[in-house]
PDB file of N, CA and C in Angstrom:
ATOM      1  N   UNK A   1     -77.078  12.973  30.538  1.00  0.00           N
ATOM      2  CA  UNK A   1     -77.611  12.914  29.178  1.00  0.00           C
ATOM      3  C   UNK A   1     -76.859  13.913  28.294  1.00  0.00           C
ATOM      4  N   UNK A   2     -76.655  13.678  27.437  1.00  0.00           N
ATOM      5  CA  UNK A   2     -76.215  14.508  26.076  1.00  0.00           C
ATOM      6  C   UNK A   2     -76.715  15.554  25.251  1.00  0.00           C
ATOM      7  N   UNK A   3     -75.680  16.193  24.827  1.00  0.00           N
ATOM      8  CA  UNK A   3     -77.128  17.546  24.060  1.00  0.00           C
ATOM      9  C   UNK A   3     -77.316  16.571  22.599  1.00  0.00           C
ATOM     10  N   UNK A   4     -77.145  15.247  22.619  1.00  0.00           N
ATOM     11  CA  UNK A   4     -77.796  14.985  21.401  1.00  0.00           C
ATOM     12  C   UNK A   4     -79.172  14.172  21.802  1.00  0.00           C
ATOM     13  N   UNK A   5     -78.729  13.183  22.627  1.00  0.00           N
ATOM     14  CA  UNK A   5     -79.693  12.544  23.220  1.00  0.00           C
ATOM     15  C   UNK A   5     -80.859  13.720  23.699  1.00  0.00           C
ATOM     16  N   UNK A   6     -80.313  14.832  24.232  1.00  0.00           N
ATOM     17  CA  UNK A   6     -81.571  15.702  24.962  1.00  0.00           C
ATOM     18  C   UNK A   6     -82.281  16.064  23.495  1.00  0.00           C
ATOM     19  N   UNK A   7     -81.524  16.502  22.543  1.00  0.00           N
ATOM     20  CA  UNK A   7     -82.487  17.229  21.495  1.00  0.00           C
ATOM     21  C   UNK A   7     -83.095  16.420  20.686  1.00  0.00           C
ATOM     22  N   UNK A   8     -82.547  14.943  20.684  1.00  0.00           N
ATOM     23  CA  UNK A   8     -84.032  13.737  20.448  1.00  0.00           C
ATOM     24  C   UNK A   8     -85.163  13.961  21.146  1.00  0.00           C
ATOM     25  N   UNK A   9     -84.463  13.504  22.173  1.00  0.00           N
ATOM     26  CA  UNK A   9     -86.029  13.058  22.939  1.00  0.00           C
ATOM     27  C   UNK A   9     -86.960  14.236  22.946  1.00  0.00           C
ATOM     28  N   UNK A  10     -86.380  15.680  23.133  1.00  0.00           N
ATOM     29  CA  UNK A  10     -87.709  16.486  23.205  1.00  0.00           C
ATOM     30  C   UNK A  10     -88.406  16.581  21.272  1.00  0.00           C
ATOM     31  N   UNK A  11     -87.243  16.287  20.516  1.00  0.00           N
ATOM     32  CA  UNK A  11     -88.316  16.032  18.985  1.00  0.00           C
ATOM     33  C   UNK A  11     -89.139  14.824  19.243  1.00  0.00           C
ATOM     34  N   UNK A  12     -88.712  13.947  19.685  1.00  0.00           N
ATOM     35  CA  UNK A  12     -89.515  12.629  19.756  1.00  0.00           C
ATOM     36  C   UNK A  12     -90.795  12.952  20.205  1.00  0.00           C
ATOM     37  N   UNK A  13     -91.172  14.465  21.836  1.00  0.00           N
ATOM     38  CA  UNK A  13     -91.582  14.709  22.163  1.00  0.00           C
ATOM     39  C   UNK A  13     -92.549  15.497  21.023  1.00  0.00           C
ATOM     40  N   UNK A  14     -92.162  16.128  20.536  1.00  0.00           N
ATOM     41  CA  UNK A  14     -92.684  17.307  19.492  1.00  0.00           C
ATOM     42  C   UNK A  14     -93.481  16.443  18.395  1.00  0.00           C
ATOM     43  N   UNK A  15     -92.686  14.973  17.918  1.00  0.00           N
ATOM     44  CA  UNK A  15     -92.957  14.325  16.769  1.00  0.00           C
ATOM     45  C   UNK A  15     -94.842  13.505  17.494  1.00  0.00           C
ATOM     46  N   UNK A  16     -94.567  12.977  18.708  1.00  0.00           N
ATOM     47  CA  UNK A  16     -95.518  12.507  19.558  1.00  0.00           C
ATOM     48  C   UNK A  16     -96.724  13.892  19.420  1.00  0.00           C
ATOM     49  N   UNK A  17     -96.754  15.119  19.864  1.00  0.00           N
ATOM     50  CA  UNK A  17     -97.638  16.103  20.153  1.00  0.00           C
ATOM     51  C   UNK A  17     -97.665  16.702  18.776  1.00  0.00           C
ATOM     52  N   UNK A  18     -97.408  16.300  17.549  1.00  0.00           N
ATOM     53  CA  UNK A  18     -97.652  16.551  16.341  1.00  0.00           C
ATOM     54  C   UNK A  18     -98.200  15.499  15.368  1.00  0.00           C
ATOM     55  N   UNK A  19     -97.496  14.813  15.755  1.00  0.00           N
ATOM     56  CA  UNK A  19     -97.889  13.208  14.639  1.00  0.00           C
ATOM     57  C   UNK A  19     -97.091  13.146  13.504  1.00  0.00           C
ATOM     58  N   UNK A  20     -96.203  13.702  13.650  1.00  0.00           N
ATOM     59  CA  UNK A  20     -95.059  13.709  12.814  1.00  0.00           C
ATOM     60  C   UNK A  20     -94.396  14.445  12.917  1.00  0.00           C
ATOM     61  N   UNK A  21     -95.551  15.880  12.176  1.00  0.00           N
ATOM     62  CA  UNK A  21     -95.320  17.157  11.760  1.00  0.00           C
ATOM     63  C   UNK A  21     -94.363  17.718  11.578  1.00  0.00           C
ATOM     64  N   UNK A  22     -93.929  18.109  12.920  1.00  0.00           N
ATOM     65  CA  UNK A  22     -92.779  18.353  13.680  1.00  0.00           C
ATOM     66  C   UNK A  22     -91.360  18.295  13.723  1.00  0.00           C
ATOM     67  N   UNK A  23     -90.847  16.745  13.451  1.00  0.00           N
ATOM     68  CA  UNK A  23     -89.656  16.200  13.043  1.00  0.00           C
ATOM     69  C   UNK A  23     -89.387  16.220  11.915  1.00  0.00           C
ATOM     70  N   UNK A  24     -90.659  16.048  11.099  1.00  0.00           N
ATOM     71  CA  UNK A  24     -90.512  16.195   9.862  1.00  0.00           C
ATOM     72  C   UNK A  24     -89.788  17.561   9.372  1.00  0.00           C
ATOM     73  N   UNK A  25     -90.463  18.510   9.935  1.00  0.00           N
ATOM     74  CA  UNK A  25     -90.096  20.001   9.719  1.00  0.00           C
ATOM     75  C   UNK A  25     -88.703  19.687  10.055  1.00  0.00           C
ATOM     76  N   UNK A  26     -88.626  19.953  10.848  1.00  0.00           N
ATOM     77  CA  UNK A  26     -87.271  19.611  11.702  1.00  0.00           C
ATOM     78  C   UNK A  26     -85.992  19.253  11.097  1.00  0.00           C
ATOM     79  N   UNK A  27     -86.186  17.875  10.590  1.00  0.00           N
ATOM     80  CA  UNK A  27     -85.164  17.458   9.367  1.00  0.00           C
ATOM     81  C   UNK A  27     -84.918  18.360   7.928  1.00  0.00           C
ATOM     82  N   UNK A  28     -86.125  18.725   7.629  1.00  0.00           N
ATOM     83  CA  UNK A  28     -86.314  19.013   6.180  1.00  0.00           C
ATOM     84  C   UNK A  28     -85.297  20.829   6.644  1.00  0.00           C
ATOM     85  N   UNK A  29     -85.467  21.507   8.175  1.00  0.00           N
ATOM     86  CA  UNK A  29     -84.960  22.633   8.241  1.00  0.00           C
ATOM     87  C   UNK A  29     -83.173  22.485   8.516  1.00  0.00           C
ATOM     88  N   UNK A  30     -82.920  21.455   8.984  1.00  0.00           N
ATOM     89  CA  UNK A  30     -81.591  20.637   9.125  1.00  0.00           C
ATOM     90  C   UNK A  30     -80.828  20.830   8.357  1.00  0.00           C
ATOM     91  N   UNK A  31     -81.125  20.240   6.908  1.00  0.00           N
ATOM     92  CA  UNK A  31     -81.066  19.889   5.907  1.00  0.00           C
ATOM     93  C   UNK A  31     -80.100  18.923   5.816  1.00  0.00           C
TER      94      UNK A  31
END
């Protein structure tokens, strides 16, 4: 697996145990 694929799936993980929240943050800290 990939460090891109890995750092999906555990947001996917984060986005799942948040309900969004999470990814959302995530992107918006990305920018």
């Amino acid at each position: 697996m990939s460090y891109v694929e890995e750092l999906f799936d555990v947001r996917n993980r984060v986005y799942i145990l948040t309900g969004g929240g999470g990814v959302l943050a995530g992107a918006i800290g990305e920018g």
